[in-house]
Protein backbone atom coordinates (compact mmCIF):
# COMPACT_ATOMS: atom_id res chain seq x y z
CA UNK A 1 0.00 0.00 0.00
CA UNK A 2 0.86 3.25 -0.59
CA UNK A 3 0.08 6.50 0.10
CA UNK A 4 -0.94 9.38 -2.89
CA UNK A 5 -2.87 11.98 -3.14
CA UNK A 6 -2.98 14.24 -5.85
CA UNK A 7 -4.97 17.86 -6.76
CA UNK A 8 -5.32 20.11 -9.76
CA UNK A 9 -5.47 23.66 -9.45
CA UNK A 10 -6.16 26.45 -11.57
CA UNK A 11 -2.76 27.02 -12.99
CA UNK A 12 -0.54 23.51 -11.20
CA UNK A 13 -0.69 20.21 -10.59
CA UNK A 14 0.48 18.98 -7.06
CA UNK A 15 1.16 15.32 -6.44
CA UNK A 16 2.12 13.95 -2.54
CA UNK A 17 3.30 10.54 -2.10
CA UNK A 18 4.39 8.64 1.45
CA UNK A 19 7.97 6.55 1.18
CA UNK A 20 6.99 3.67 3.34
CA UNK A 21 6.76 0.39 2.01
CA UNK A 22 5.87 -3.23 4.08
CA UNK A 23 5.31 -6.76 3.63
CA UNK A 24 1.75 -7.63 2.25
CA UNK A 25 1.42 -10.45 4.37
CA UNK A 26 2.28 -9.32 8.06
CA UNK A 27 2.51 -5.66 7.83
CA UNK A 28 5.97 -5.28 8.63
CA UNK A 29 7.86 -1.79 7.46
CA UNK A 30 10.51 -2.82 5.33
CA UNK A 31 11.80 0.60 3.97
CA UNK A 32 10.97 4.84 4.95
CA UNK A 33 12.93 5.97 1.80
CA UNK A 34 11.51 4.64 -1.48
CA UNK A 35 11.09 7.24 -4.42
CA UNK A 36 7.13 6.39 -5.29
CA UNK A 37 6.59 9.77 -7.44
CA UNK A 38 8.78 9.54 -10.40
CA UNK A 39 9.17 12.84 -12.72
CA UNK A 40 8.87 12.85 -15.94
CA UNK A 41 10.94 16.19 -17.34
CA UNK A 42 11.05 15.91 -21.23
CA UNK A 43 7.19 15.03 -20.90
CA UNK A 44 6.39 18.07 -18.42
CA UNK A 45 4.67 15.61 -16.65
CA UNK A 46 5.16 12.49 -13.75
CA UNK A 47 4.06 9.03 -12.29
CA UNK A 48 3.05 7.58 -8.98
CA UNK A 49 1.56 4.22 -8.59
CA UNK A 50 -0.20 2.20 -6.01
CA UNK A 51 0.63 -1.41 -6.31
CA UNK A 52 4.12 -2.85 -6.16
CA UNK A 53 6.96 -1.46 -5.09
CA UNK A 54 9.20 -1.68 -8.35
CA UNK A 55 6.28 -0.58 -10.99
CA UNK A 56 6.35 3.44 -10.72
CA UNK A 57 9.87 3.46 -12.20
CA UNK A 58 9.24 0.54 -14.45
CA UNK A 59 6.39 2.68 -16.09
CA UNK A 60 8.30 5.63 -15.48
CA UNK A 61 11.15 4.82 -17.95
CA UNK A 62 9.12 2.82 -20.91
CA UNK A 63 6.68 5.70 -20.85
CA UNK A 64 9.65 8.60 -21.26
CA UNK A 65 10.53 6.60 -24.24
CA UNK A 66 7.37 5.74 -25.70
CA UNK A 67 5.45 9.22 -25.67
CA UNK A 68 7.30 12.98 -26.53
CA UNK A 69 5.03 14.95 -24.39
CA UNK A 70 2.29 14.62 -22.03
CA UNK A 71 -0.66 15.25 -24.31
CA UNK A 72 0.69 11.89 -26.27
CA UNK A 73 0.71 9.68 -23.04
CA UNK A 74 -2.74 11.19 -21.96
CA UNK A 75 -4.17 10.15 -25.65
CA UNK A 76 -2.20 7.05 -25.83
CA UNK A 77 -2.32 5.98 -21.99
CA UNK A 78 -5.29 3.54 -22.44
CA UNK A 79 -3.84 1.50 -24.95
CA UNK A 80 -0.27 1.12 -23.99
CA UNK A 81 -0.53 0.94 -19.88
CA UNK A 82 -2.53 -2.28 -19.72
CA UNK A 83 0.11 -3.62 -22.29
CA UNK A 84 3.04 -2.72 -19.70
CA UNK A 85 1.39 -3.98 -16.85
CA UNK A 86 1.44 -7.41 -18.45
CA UNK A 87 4.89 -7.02 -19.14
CA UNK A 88 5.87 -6.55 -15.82
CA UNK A 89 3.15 -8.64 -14.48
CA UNK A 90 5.31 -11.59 -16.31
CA UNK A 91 8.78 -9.92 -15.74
CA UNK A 92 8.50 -9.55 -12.01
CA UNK A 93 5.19 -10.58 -10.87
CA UNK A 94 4.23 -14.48 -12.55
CA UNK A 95 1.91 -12.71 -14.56
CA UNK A 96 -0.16 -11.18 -10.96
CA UNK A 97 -0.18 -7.40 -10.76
CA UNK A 98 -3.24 -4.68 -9.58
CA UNK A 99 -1.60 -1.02 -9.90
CA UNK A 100 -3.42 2.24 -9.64
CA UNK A 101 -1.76 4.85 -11.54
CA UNK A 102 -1.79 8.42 -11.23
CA UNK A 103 -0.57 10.67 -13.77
CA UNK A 104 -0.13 14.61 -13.43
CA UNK A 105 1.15 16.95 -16.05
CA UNK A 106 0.88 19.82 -18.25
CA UNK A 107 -0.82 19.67 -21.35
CA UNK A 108 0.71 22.24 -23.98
CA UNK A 109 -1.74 21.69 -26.32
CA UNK A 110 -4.62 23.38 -24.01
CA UNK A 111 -1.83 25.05 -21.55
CA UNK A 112 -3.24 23.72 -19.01
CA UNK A 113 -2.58 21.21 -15.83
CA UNK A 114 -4.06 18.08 -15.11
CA UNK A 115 -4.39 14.55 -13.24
CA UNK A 116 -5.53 11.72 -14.03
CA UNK A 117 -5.95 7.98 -12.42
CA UNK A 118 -6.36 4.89 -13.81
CA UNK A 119 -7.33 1.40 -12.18
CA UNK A 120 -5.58 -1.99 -14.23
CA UNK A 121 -5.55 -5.38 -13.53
CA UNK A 122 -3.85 -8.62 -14.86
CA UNK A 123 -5.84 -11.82 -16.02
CA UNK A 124 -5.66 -13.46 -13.01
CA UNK A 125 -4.92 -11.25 -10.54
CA UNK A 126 -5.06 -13.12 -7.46
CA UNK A 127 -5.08 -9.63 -5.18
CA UNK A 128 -7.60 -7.28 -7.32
CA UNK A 129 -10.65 -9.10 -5.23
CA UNK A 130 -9.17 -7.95 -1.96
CA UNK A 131 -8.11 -4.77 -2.73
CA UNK A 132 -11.95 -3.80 -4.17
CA UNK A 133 -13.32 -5.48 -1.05
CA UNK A 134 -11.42 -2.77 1.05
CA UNK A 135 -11.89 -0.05 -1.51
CA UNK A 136 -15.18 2.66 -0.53
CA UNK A 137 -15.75 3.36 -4.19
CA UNK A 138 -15.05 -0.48 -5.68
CA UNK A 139 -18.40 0.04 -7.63
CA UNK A 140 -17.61 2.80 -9.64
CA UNK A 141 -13.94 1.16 -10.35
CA UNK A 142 -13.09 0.46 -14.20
CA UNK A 143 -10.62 -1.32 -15.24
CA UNK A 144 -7.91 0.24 -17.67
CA UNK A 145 -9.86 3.31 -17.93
CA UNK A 146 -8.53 6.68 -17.62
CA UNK A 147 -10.49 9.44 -15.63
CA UNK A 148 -9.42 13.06 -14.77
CA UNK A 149 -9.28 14.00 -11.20
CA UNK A 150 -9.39 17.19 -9.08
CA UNK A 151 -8.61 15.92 -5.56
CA UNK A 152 -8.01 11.99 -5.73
CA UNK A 153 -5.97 9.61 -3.99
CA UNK A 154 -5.21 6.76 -2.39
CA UNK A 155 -6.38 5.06 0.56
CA UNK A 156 -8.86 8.30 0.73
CA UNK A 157 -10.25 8.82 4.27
CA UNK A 158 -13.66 9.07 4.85
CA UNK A 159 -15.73 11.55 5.99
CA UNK A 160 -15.53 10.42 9.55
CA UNK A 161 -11.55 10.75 9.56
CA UNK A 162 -11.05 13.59 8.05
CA UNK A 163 -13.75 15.80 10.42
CA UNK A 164 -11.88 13.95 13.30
CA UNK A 165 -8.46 15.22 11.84
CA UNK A 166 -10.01 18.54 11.61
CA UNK A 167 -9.40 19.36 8.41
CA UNK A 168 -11.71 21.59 6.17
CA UNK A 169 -11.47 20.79 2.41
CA UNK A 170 -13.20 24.37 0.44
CA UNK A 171 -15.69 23.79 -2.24
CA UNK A 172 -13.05 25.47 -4.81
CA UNK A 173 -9.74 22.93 -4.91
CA UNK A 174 -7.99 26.67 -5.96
CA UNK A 175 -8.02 27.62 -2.42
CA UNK A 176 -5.97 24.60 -0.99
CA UNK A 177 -2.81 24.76 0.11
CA UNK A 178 -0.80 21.84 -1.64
CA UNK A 179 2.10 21.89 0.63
CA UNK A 180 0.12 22.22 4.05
CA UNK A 181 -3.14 20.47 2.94
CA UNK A 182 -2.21 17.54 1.00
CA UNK A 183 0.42 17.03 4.10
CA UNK A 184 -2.85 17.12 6.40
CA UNK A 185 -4.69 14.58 4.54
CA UNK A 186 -1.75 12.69 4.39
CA UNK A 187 -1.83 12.72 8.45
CA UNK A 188 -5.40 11.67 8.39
CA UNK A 189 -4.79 8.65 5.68
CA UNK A 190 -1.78 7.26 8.55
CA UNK A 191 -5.50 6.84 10.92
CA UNK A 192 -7.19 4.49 7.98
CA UNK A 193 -7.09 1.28 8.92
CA UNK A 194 -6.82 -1.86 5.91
CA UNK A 195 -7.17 -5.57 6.82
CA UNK A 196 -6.41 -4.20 10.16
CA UNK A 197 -3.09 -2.34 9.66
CA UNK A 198 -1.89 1.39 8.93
CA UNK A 199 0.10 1.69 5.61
CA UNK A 200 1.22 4.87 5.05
CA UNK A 201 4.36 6.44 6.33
CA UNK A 202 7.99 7.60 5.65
CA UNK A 203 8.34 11.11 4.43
CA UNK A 204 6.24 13.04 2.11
CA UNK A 205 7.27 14.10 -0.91
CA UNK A 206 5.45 17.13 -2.99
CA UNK A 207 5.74 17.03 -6.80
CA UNK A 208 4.41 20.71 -8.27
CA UNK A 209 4.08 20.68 -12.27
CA UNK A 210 2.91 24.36 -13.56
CA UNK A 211 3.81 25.91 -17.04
CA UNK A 212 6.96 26.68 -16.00
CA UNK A 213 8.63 22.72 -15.53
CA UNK A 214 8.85 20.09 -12.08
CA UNK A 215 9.58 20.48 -8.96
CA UNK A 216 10.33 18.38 -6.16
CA UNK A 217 10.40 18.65 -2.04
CA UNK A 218 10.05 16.76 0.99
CA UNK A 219 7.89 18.75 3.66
């Protein structure tokens, strides 16, 4: 598990991701200092992704080759990602992978900034049942289809959490604060609990994209 949480403003895109990761099975924190938001400079754009540890870069590196900007990947990211999950599904996984993929960037086309998320699956994914089971929104879930976001991530608290964390989230996403609200929620997702353990910790690192190129910070 991993935690991301990512929000489009009027003139950025701001991405937050933990650096924790732990073993599936008992919950044990292996590592505080993984690199789960990769940037992606000569498409103005970058990656995050929920789902094993290794397949952000992975991604990462075939997509900087495959696409020259970020309005290619957006308009070409529905065909090629489920293609490159199954070939790291059967590199590194037996052919088993569930990812959720987040994408931020700027588009020059429309000179704008954007984010978008996309759920994908292998065959015979033998985890894609259990992750849906713990997932509030499993229903509305498609598979290998890519949706633009305003304030998305992942695990997202509920309502419950994030009044008990006190946090206020304004009806227009252009009056957040990415550094000091994103970090918030990112508090409140260390309180959600999954198959009865907490997932998300390490540091938290803030990816900005805006017309002007990437940047990068731990807060």
């Amino acid at each position: 598990m991993s935690s991301v949480l990512a929000l489009r403003q009027r003139n950025s895109v701001h991405l937050m991701c933990d650096a924790a990761a732990y073993d599936r099975a008992t919950g044990v924190l292996r590592s505080v200092n993984l690199v789960k938001c990769v940037a992606l400079p000569t498409l103005h754009a970058a990656i995050s992704c929920v789902g094993p540890t290794e397949i952000g870069p992975y991604l990462g590196m075939r997509l900087a080759h495959a696409f020259a900007s970020f309005d290619d990947l957006i308009a070409g990211a529905e065909e090629v990602l489920p293609n490159l999950l199954d070939d790291f599904a059967d590199e590194h996984r037996r052919g088993d992978a569930f990812a959720t993929v987040y994408l931020v960037g700027w588009h020059q086309g429309r000179q704008r900034p954007a984010a978008y998320s996309m759920d994908m699956w292998t065959d015979h994914s033998s985890t894609v049942a259990q992750v849906m089971e713990n997932s509030p929104n499993a229903d509305a879930v498609k598979r290998n289809k890519l949706s633009e976001q305003v304030l998305c991530g992942t695990p997202l608290p509920g309502a419950d959490l994030i009044a008990a964390g006190r946090l206020r989230i304004p009806d227009d996403e252009n009056d957040m604060r990415p550094k000091l609200d994103l970090l918030h929620l990112m508090e409140i997702q260390r309180h959600e609990e999954i198959e009865g353990k907490y997932w998300v910790g390490g540091k938290a690192l803030l990816t900005s994209i805006d017309r002007k190129g990437i940047t990068q910070c731990v807060v």
